[in-house]
Protein backbone atom coordinates (compact mmCIF):
# COMPACT_ATOMS: atom_id res chain seq x y z
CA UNK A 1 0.66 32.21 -11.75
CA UNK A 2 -0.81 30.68 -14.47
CA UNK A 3 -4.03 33.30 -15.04
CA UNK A 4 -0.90 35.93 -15.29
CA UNK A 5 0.54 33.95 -18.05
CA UNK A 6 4.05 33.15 -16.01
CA UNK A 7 3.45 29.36 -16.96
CA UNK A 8 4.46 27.37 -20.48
CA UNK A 9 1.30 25.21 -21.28
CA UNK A 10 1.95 21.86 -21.75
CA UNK A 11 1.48 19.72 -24.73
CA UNK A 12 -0.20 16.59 -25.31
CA UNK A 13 3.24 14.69 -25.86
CA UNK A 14 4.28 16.11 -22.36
CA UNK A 15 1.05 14.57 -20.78
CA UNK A 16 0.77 11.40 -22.71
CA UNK A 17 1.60 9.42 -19.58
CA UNK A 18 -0.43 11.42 -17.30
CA UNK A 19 -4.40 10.70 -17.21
CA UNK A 20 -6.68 13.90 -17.26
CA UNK A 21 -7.87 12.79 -13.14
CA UNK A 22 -4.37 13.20 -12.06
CA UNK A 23 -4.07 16.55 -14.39
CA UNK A 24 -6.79 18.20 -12.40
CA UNK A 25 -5.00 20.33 -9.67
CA UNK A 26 -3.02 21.68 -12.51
CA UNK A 27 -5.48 22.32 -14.86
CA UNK A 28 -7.75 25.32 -15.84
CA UNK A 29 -11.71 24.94 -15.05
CA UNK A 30 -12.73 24.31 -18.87
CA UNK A 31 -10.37 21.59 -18.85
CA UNK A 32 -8.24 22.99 -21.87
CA UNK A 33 -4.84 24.10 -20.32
CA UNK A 34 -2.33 21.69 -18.00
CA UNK A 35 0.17 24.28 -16.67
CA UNK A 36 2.26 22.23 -14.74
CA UNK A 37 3.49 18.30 -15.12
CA UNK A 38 1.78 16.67 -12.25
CA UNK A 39 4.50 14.87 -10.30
CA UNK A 40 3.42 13.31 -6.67
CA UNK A 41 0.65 12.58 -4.43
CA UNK A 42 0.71 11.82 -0.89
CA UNK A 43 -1.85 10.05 1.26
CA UNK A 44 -3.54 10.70 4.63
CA UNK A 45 -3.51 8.16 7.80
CA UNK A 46 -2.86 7.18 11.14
CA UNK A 47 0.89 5.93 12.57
CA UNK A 48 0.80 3.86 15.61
CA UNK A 49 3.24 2.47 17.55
CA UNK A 50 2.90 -1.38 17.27
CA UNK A 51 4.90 -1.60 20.68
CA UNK A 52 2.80 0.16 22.83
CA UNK A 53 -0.12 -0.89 21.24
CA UNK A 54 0.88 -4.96 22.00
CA UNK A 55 1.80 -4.33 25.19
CA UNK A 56 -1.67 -2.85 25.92
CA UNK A 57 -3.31 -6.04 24.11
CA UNK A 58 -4.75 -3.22 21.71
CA UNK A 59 -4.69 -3.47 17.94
CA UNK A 60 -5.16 -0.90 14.99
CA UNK A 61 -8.66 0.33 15.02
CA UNK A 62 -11.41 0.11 12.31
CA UNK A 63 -14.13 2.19 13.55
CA UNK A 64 -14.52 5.63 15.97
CA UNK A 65 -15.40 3.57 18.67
CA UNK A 66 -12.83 1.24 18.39
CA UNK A 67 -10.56 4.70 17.91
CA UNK A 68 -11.87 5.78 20.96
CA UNK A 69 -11.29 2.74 23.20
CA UNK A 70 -8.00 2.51 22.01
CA UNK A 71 -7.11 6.15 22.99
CA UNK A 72 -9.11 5.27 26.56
CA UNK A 73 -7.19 2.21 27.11
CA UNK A 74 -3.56 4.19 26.18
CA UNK A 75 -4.73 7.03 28.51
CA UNK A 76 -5.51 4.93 31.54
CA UNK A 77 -2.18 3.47 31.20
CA UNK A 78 -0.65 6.75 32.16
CA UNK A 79 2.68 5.37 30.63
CA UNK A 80 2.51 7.52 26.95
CA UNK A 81 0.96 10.16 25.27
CA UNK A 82 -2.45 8.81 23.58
CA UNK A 83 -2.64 11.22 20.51
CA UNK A 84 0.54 13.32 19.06
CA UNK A 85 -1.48 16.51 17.29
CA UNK A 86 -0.38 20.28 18.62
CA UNK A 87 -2.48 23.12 17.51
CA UNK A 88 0.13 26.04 17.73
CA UNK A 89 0.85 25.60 13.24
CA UNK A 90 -2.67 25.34 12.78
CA UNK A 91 -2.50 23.46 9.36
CA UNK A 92 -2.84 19.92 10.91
CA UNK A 93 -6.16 20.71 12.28
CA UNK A 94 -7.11 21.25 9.04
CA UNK A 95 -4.74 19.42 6.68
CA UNK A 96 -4.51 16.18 8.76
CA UNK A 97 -7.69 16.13 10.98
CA UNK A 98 -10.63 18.07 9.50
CA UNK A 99 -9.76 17.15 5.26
CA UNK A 100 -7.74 13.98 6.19
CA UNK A 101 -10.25 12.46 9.11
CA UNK A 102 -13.44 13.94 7.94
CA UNK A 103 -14.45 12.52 5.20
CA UNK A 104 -15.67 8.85 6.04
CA UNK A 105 -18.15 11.30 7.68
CA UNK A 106 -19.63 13.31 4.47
CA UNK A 107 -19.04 10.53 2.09
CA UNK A 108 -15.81 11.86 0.21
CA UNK A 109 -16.05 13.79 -3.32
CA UNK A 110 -19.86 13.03 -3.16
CA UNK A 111 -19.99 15.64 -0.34
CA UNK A 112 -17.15 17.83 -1.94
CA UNK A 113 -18.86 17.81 -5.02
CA UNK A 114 -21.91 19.05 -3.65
CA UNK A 115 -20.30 21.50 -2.13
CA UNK A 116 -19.42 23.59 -5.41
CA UNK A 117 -22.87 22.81 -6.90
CA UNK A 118 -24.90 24.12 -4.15
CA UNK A 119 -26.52 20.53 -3.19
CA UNK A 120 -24.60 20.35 0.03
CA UNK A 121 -23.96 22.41 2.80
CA UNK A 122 -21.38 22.81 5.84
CA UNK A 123 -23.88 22.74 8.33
CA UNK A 124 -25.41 18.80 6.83
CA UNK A 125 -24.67 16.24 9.50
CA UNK A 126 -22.07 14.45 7.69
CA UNK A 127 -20.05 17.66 8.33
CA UNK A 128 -21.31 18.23 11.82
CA UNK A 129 -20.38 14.62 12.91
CA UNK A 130 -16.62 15.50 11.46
CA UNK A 131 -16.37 18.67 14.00
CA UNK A 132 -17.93 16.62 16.65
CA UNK A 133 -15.24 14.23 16.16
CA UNK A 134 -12.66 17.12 16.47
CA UNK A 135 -14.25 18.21 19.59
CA UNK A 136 -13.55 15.16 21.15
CA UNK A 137 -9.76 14.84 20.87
CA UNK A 138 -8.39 17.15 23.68
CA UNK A 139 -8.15 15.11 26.32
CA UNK A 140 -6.40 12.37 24.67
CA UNK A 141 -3.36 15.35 23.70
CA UNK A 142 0.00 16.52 25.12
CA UNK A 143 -1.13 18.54 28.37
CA UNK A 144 0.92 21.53 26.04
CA UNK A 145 -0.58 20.93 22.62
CA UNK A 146 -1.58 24.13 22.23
CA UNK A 147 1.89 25.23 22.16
CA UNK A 148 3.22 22.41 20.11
CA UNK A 149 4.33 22.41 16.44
CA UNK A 150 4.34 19.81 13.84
CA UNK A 151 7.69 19.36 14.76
CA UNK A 152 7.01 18.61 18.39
CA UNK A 153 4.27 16.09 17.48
CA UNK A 154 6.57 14.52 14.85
CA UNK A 155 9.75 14.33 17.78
CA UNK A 156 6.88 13.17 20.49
CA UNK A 157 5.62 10.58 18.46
CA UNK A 158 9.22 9.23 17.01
CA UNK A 159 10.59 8.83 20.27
CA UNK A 160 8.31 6.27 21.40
CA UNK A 161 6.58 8.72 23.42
CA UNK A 162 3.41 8.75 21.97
CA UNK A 163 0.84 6.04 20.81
CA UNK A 164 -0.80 7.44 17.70
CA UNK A 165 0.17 10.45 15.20
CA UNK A 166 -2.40 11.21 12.48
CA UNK A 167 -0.56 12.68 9.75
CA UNK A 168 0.25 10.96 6.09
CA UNK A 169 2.34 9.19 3.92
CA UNK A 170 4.68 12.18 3.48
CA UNK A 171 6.09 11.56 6.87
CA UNK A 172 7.32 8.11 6.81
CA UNK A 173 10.66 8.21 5.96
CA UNK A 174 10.88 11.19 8.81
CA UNK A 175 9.85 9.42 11.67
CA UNK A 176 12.22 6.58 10.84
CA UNK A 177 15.17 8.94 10.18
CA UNK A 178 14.09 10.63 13.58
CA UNK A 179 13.93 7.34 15.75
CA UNK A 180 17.58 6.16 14.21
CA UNK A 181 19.09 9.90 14.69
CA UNK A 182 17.78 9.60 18.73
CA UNK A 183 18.21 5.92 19.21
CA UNK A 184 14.98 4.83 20.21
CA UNK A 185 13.57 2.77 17.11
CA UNK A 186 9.96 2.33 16.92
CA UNK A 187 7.90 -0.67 15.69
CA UNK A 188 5.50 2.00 12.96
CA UNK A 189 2.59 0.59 11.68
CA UNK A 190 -0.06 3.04 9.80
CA UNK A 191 -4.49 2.75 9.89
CA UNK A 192 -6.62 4.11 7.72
CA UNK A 193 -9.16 7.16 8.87
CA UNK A 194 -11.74 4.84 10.95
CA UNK A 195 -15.62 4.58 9.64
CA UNK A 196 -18.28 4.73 12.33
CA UNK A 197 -19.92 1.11 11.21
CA UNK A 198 -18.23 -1.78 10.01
CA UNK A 199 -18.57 -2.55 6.13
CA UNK A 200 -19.06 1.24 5.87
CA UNK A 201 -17.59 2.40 2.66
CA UNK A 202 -14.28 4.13 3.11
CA UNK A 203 -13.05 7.17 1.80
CA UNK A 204 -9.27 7.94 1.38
CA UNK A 205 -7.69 11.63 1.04
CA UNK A 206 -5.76 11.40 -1.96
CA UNK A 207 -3.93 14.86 -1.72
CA UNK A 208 -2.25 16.21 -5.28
CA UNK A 209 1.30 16.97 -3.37
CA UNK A 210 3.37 18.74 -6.12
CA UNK A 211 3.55 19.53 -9.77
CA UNK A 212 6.48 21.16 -11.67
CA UNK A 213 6.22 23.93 -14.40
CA UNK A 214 8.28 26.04 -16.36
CA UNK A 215 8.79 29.90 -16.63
CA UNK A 216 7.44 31.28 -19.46
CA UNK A 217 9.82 33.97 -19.65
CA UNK A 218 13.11 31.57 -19.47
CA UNK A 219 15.80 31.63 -22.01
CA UNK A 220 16.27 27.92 -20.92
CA UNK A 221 12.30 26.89 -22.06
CA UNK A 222 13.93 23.94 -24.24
CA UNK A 223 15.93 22.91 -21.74
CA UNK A 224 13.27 22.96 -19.07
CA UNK A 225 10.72 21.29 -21.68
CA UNK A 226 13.16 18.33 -22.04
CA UNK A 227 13.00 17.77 -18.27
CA UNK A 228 9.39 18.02 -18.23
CA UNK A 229 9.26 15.38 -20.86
CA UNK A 230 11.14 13.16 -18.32
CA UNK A 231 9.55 13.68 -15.53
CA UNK A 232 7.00 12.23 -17.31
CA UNK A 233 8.52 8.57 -17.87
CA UNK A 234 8.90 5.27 -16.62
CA UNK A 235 11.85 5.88 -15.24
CA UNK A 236 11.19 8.87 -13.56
CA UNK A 237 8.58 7.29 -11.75
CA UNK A 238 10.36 4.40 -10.43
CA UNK A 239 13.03 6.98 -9.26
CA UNK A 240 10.43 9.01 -7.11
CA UNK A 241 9.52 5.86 -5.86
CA UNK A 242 12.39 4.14 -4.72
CA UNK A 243 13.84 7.83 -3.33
CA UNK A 244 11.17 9.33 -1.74
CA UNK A 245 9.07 7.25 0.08
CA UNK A 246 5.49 8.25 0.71
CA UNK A 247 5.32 10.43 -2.34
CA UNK A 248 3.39 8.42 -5.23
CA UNK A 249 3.74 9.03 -8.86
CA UNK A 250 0.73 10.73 -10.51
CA UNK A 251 2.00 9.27 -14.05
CA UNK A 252 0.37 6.37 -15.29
CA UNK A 253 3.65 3.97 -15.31
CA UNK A 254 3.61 0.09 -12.84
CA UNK A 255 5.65 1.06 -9.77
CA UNK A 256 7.09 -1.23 -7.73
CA UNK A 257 7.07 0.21 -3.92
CA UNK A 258 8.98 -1.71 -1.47
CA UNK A 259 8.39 -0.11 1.34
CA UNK A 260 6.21 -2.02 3.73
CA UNK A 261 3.81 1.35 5.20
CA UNK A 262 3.95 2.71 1.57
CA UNK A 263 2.72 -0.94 0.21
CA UNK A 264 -0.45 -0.78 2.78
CA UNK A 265 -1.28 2.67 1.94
CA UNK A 266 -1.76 1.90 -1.49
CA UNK A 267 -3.77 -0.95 -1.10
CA UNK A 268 -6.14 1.13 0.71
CA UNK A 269 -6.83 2.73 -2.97
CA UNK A 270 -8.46 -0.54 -3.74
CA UNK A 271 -10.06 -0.67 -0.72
CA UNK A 272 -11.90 2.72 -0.62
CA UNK A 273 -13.29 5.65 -2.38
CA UNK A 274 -10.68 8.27 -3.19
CA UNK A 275 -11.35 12.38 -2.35
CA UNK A 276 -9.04 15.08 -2.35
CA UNK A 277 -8.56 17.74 0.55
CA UNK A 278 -11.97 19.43 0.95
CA UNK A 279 -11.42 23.02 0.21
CA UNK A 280 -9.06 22.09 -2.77
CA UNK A 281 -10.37 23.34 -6.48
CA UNK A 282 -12.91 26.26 -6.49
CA UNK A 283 -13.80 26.06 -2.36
CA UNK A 284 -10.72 27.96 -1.51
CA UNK A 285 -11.44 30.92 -4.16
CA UNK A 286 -12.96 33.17 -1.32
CA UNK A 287 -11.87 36.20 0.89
CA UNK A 288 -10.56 35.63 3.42
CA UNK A 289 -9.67 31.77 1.87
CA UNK A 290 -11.32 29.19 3.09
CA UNK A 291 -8.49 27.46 3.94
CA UNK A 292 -7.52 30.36 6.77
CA UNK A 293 -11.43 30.45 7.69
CA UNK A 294 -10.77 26.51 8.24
CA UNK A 295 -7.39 26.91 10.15
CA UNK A 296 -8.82 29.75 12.69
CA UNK A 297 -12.23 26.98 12.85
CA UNK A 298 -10.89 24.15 13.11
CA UNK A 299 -7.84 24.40 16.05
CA UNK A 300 -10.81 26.40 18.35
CA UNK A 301 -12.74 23.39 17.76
CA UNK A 302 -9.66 21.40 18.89
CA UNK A 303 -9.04 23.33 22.51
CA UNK A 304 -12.49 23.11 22.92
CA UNK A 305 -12.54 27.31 22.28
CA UNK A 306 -15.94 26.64 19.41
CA UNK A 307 -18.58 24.15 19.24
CA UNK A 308 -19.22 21.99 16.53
CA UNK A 309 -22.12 23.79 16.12
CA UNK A 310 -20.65 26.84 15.85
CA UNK A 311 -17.96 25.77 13.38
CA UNK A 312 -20.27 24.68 11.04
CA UNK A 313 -22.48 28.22 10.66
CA UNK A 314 -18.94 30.16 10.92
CA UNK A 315 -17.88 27.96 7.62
CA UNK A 316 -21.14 27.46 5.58
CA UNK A 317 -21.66 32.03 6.17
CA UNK A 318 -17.51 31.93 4.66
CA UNK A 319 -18.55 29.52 2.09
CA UNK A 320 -21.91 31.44 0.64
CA UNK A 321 -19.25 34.29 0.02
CA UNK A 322 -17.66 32.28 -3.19
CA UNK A 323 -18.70 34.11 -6.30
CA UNK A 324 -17.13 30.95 -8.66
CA UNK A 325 -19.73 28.68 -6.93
CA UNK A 326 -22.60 30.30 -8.11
C-alpha cells in the first residue's frame, strides 16, 4: 500500500514518542519514510496449566529436555492432552512453533540477520535443530490435530483439557474469557521458549502486531492526523494497556501492566535477546512468499509428512529465489 502511494507519511512530530527500532515494520528500507504509527506488539510463549502440572509434581520447564519430560510425564498420565497445537490453519506451525520456538536454536536476529546478507543459510544446524524439534511433537498432540483449528486448540486447552498451548501473549485475555464462559477456570501460568543448556542465552519473538495509517486520498486527513497524533501519547498507551491485555505499546511512554502473565512476559525482555518473526522484513519478498513456502513446510514437518532434512533444502532452494537479498 504504501509503494502505491495509498499511505500519508508521517512526520517527525507524529513519531516523536516512537523510537526508530519500533518504527521498523512500518518503515521503508532506506529508513526515510514511517507510513504507519506503530501501535502494539505481542509476544510469543508457552501457557500451562499450573493444575495439572502440580498434580503431576511437574513444574514449568527451562530447557528441551526438561520440555520433553514434562510432555512424557503428562502423556503417561493418560488423564489430558500433553500439547494443544492442530495443524489444519497452518499458521501456528509457523507463527507459533517454527518463528516463535525456533529461535533459541539459530541465535535470534543474529541468524535472521544473516539470513538477508547471505552469511547464513536454512540448511545451518541452528535451523536444522529447530525442524528437528518440530518433528518431534506429534505424539504428544490431539489424536485429531490434523483436523484441528486454532480455535479447537484454544477451546482444548481452556477447558482444562490440555496441559500446554504454545501460542503468545495475544491470547491471554481469551483463554480466561473462554474458561469463565464454560465454567471450568484454569490455574494459567505462561514459560518462555526453552534453551537446550542451562545459562544459554535466550531469545524472545518480539512480533510488531499492528500499526495504524491513514488514507491518502481521505477528505478527513486532518481529522485522521489528529488521531494519529494521539495514538501516539501517554495516555494512549496506558489505555492499550489496561484494555487489551497482551498487546504492548510500541511508544516509548512507562506503562504500568497489572496483569500478572503480561507482567512475566515482559520481564522476559530483560532477560533475553529480542528477534522478530523470521521471515518478517525482506525474507518474505519472494514468489511464492516465504511465509506460504513455510506454512506448506512446516505442518508436513509436524504430521511427520517431511523430514527435517528435507524442510531445510525445500526452504533454503525458496529462499535463493529473493532478488532484494542479493
Amino acid at each position: 500500500m504504501q509503494s502505491k502511494g495509498y499511505l500519508v507519511p508521517l512526520s517527525p512530530e507524529h513519531l516523536k514518542n516512537i523510537n526508530p527500532q519500533a518504527r521498523r515494520a512500518w518503515t521503508t528500507d532506506d529508513g526515510s519514510t514511517t507510513y504507519c504509527m506503530p501501535v502494539a506488539y505481542v509476544m510469543h510463549g508457552l501457557f500451562y496449566n499450573q493444575k495439572i502440572l502440580r498434580d503431576l509434581k511437574l513444574k514449568a520447564p527451562t530447557t528441551w529436555q526438561e520440555f520433553y519430560h514434562l510432555l512424557d510425564q503428562v502423556a503417561a498420565s493418560k488423564t489430558v492432552t500433553p500439547l494443544a497445537l492442530g495443524t489444519a490453519d497452518m499458521w501456528e506451525s509457523t507463527q507459533v512453533v517454527f518463528t516463535g520456538l525456533g529461535p533459541n536454536f539459530w541465535e535470534g536476529e543474529k541468524a535472521r540477520q544473516g539470513l538477508m546478507d547471505g552469511t547464513v543459510k536454512f540448511t545451518d544446524p541452528g535451523f536444522l535443530k529447530a525442524w528437528q524439534m518440530m518433528a518431534r511433537l506429534k505424539p504428544y498432540m490431539h489424536p485429531r490435530q490434523n483436523s484441528m483449528s486454532n480455535g479447537d486448540t484454544q477451546l482444548l486447552f481452556a477447558t482444562g483439557n490440555a496441559a500446554v498451548y504454545p501460542s503468545g501473549s495475544w491470547d491471554i485475555d481469551f483463554l480466561r474469557n473462554t474458561s469463565f464462559a464454560y465454567k471450568k477456570p484454569i490455574e494459567l501460568g505462561v514459560f518462555k521458549p526453552p534453551v537446550e543448556h542451562a545459562g544459554q542465552t535466550c531469545h524472545i519473538s518480539v512480533h510488531p502486531d499492528f500499526g495504524i495509517g491513514v488514507n491518502k486520498n481521505s477528505p478527513h486527513q486532518a481529522a485522521a492526523l489528529k488521531f494519529i497524533k494521539w495514538l501516539g501519547t501517554a495516555e494512549f498507551a496506558q489505555l492499550l494497556t489496561d484494555t487489551l491485555t497482551g498487546y504492548f505499546s510500541l511508544a516509548d511512554h512507562q506503562v504500568k501492566i497489572n496483569d500478572p502473565l503480561g507482567q512475566e512476559m515482559m520481564r522476559w525482555r530483560s532477560q533475553c535477546q529480542d528477534t522478530i518473526r523470521l521471515n518478517a522484513q525482506k525474507i518474505n519478498r519472494v514468489w511464492p512468499p516465504m511465509e506460504e513456502e513455510l506454512w506448506f513446510t512446516n505442518v508436513k514437518v509436524l504430521n511427520q509428512d517431511m523430514s527435517p532434512e528435507q524442510a531445510a533444502r525445500h526452504i533454503q532452494r525458496v529462499h535463493e529465489k529473493n532478488a532484494h537479498l542479493k
